[in-house]
C-alpha atoms as a PDB file:
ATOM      1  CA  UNK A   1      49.724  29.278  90.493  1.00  0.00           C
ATOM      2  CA  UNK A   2      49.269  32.930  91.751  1.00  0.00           C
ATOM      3  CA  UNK A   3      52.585  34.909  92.837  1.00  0.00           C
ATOM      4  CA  UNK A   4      53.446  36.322  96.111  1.00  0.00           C
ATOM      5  CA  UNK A   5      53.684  39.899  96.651  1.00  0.00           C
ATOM      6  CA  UNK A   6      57.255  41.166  95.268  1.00  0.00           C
ATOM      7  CA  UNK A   7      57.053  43.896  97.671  1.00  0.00           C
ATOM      8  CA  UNK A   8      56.220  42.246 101.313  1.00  0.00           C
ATOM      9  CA  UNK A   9      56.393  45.080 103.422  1.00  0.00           C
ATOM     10  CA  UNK A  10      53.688  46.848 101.849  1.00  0.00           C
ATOM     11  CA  UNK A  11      51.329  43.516 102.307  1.00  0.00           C
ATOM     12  CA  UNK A  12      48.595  44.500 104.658  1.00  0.00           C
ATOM     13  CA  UNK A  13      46.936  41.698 106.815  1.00  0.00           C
ATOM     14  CA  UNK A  14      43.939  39.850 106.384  1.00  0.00           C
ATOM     15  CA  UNK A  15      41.888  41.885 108.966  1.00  0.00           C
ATOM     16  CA  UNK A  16      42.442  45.331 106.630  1.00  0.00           C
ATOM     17  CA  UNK A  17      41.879  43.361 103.433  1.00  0.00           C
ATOM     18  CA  UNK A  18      38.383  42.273 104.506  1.00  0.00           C
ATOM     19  CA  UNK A  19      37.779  45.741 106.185  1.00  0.00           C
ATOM     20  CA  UNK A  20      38.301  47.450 102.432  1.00  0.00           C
ATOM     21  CA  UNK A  21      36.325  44.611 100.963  1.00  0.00           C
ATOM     22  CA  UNK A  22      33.638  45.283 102.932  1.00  0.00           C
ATOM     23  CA  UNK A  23      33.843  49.189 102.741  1.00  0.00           C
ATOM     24  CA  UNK A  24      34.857  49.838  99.238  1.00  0.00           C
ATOM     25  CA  UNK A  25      31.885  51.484  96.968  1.00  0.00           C
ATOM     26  CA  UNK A  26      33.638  49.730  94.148  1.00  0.00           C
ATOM     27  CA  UNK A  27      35.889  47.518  92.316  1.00  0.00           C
ATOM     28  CA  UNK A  28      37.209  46.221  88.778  1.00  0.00           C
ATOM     29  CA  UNK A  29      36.001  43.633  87.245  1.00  0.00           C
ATOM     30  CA  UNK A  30      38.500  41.884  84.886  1.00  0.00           C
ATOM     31  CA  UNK A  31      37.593  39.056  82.315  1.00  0.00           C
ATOM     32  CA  UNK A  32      38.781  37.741  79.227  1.00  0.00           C
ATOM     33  CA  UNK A  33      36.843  36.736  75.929  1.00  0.00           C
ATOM     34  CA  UNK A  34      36.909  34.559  73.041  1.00  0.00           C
ATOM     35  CA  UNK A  35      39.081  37.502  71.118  1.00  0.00           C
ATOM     36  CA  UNK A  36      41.923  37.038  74.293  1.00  0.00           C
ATOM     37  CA  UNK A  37      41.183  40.383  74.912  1.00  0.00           C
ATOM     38  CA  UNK A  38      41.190  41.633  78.700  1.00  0.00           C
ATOM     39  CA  UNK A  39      37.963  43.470  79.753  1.00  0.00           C
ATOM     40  CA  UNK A  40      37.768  45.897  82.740  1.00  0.00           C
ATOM     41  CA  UNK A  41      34.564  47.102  83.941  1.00  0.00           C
ATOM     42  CA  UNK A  42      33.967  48.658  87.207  1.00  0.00           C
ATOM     43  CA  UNK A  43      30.875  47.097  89.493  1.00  0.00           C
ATOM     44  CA  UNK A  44      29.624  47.626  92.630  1.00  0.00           C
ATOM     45  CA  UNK A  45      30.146  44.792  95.187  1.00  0.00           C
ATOM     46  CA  UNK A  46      29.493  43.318  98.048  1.00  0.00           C
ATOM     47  CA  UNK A  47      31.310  40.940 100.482  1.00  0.00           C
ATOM     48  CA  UNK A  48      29.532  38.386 102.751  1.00  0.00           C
ATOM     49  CA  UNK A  49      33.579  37.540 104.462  1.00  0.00           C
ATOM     50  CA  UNK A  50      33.719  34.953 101.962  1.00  0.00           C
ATOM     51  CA  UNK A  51      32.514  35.734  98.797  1.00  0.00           C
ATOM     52  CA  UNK A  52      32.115  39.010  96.509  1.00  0.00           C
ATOM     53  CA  UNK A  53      28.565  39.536  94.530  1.00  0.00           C
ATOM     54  CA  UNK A  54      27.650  41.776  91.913  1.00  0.00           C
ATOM     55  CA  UNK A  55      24.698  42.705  90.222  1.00  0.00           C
ATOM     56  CA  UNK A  56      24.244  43.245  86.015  1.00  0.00           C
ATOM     57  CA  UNK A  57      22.338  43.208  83.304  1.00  0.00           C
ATOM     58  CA  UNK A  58      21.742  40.077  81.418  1.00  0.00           C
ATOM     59  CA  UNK A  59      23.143  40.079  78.253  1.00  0.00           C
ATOM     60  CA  UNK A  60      25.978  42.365  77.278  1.00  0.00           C
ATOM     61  CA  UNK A  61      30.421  42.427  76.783  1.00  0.00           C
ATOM     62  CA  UNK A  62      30.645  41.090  80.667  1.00  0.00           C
ATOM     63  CA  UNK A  63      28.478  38.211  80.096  1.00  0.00           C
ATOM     64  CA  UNK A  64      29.647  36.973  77.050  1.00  0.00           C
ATOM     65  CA  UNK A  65      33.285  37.168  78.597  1.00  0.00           C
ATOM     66  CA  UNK A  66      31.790  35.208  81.648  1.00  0.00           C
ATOM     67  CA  UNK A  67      30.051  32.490  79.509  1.00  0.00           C
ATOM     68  CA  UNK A  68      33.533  32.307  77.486  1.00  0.00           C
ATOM     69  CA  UNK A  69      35.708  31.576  80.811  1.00  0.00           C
ATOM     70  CA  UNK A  70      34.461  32.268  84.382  1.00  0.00           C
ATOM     71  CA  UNK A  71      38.197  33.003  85.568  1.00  0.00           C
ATOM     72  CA  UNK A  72      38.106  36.472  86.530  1.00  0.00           C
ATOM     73  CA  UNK A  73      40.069  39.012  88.717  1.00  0.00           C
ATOM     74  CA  UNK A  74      38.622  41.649  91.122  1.00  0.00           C
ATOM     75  CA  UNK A  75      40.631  45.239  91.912  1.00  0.00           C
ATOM     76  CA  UNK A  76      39.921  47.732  94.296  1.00  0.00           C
ATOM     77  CA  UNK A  77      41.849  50.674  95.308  1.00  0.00           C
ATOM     78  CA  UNK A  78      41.235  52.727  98.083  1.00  0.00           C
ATOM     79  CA  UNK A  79      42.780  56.106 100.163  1.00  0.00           C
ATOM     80  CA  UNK A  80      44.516  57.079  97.489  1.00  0.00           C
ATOM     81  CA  UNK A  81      46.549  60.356  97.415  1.00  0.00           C
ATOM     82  CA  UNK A  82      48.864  61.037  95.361  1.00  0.00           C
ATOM     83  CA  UNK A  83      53.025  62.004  96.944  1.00  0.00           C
ATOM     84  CA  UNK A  84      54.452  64.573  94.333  1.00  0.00           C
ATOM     85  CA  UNK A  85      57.428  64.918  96.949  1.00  0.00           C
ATOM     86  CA  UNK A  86      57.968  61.416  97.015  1.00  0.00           C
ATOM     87  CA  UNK A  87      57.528  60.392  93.426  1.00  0.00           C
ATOM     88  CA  UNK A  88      54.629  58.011  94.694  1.00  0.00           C
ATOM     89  CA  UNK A  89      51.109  57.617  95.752  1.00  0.00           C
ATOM     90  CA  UNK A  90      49.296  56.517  99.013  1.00  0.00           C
ATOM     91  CA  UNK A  91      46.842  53.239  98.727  1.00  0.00           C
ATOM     92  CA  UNK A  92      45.710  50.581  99.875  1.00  0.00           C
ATOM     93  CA  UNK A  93      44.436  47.663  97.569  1.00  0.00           C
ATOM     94  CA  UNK A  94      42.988  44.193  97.202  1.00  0.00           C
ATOM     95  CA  UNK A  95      43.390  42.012  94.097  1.00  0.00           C
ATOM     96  CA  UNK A  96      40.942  38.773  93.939  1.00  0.00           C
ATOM     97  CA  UNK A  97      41.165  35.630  92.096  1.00  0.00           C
ATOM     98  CA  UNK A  98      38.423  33.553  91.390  1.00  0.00           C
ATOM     99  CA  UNK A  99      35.040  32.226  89.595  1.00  0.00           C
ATOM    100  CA  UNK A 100      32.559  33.702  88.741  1.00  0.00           C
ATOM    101  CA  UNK A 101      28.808  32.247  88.441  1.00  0.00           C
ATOM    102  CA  UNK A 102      25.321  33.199  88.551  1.00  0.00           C
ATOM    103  CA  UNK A 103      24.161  33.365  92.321  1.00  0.00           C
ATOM    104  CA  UNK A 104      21.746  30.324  93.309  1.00  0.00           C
ATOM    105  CA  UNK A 105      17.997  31.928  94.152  1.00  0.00           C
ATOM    106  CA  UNK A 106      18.846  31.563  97.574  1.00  0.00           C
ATOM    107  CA  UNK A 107      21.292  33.488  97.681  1.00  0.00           C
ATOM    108  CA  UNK A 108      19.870  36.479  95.346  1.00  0.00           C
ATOM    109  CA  UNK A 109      17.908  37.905  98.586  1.00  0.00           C
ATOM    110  CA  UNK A 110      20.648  37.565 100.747  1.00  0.00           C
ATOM    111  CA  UNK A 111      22.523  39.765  98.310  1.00  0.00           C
ATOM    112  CA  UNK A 112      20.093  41.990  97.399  1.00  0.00           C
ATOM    113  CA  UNK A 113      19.740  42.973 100.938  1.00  0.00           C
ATOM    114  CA  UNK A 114      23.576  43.234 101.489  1.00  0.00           C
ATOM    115  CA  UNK A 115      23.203  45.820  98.337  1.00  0.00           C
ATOM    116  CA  UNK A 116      21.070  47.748  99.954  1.00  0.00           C
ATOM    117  CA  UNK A 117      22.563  47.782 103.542  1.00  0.00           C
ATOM    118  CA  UNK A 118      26.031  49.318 101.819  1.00  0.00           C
ATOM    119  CA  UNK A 119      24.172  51.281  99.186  1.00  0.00           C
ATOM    120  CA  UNK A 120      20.674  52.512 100.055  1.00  0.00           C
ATOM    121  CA  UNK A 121      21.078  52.606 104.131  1.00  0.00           C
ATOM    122  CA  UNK A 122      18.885  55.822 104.541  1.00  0.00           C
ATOM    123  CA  UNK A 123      16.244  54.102 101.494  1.00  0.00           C
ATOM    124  CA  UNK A 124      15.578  50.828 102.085  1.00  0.00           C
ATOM    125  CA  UNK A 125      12.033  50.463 102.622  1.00  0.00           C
ATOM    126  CA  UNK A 126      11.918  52.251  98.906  1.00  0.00           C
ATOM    127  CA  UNK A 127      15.275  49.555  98.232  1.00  0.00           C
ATOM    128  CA  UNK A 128      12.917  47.222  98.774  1.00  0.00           C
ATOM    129  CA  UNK A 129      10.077  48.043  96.958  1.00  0.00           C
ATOM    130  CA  UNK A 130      12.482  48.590  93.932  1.00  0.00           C
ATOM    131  CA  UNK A 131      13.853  45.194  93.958  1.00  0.00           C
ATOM    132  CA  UNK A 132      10.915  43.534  93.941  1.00  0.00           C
ATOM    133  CA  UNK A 133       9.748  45.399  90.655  1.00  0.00           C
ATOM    134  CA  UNK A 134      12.842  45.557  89.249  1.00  0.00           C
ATOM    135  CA  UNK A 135      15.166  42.371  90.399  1.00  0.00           C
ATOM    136  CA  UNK A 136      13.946  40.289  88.039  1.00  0.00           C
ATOM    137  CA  UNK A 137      15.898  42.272  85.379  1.00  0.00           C
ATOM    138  CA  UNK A 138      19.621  41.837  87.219  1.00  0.00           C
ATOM    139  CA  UNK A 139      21.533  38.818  87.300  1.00  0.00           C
ATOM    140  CA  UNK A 140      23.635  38.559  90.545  1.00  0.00           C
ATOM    141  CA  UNK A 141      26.911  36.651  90.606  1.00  0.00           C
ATOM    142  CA  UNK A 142      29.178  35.039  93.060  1.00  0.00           C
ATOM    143  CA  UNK A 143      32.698  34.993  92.877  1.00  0.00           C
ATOM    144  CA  UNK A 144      34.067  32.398  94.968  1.00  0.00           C
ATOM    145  CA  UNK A 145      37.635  33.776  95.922  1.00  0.00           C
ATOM    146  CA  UNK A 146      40.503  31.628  95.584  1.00  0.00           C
ATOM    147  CA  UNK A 147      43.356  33.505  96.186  1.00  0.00           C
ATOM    148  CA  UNK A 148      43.203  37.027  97.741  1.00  0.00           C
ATOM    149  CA  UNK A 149      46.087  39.576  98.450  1.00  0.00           C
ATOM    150  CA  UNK A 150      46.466  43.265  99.971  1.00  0.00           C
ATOM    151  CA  UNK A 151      48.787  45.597  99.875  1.00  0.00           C
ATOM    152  CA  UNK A 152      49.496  49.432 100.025  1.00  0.00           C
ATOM    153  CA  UNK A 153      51.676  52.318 101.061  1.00  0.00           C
ATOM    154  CA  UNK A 154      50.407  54.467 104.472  1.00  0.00           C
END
């Protein structure tokens, strides 16, 4: 169901591709809707080393696609430079597959405090405060991965 690399040499292992998921300040969202048109919208995320979350508003393009089909793919590119005496670029990236779903309440503060670890580090006693008079507003979802690659050129 999902291809391997055509390119294995530039596959990076497991331990990098959780070290950019973890790192990254953002990613792509991809979905599709009810006109078969692709949507790309970048999010911030977070990874918990098994799953990505991201936060939204409640209504808008993303969620329709998401109540259409909840089959979505995740991108994120990072160290990029670009190699005009090569003809190439430097990268590394991670491409997800999986479903997407709205978080259980259980794990909305678990996420919401991963969000601010990565995003609001020197804030979060104001973080805090902010989510609790605000987080009602955001959905968060889960996607559960199912297939995961890396790759990139050092």
């Amino acid at each position: 169901m999902f291809r391997e690399s055509r390119k294995p040499e530039k596959t990076l292992s497991e331990s990098e591709m959780k070290e950019i998921l973890t790192t990254a300040e953002y990613g792509v969202l991809s979905t599709v809707g009810e006109d078969g048109y692709p949507y790309g919208i970048p999010v911030n995320f977070v990874y918990d080393g098994e799953n990505l979350y991201f936060h939204g508003a409640k209504e808008g393009h993303k969620v329709d696609n998401l109540r259409f089909s909840n089959k979505v793919a995740f991108t994120v590119v990072v160290d990029t430079q670009v190699l005009p005496k090569e003809f190439n670029t430097k990268f590394r990236s991670v491409i997800v597959f999986g479903k997407a779903m709205i978080a259980t309440d259980e794990e909305r503060s678990k996420v919401f405090e991963l969000i601010l670890e990565k995003y609001a580090q020197t804030n979060i006693e104001n973080g805090h405060k902010y989510v609790a008079h605000s987080g009602h507003e955001a959905d968060i979802y889960k996607i559960q991965i199912e297939h995961a690659s890396a790759k990139g050129k050092k």
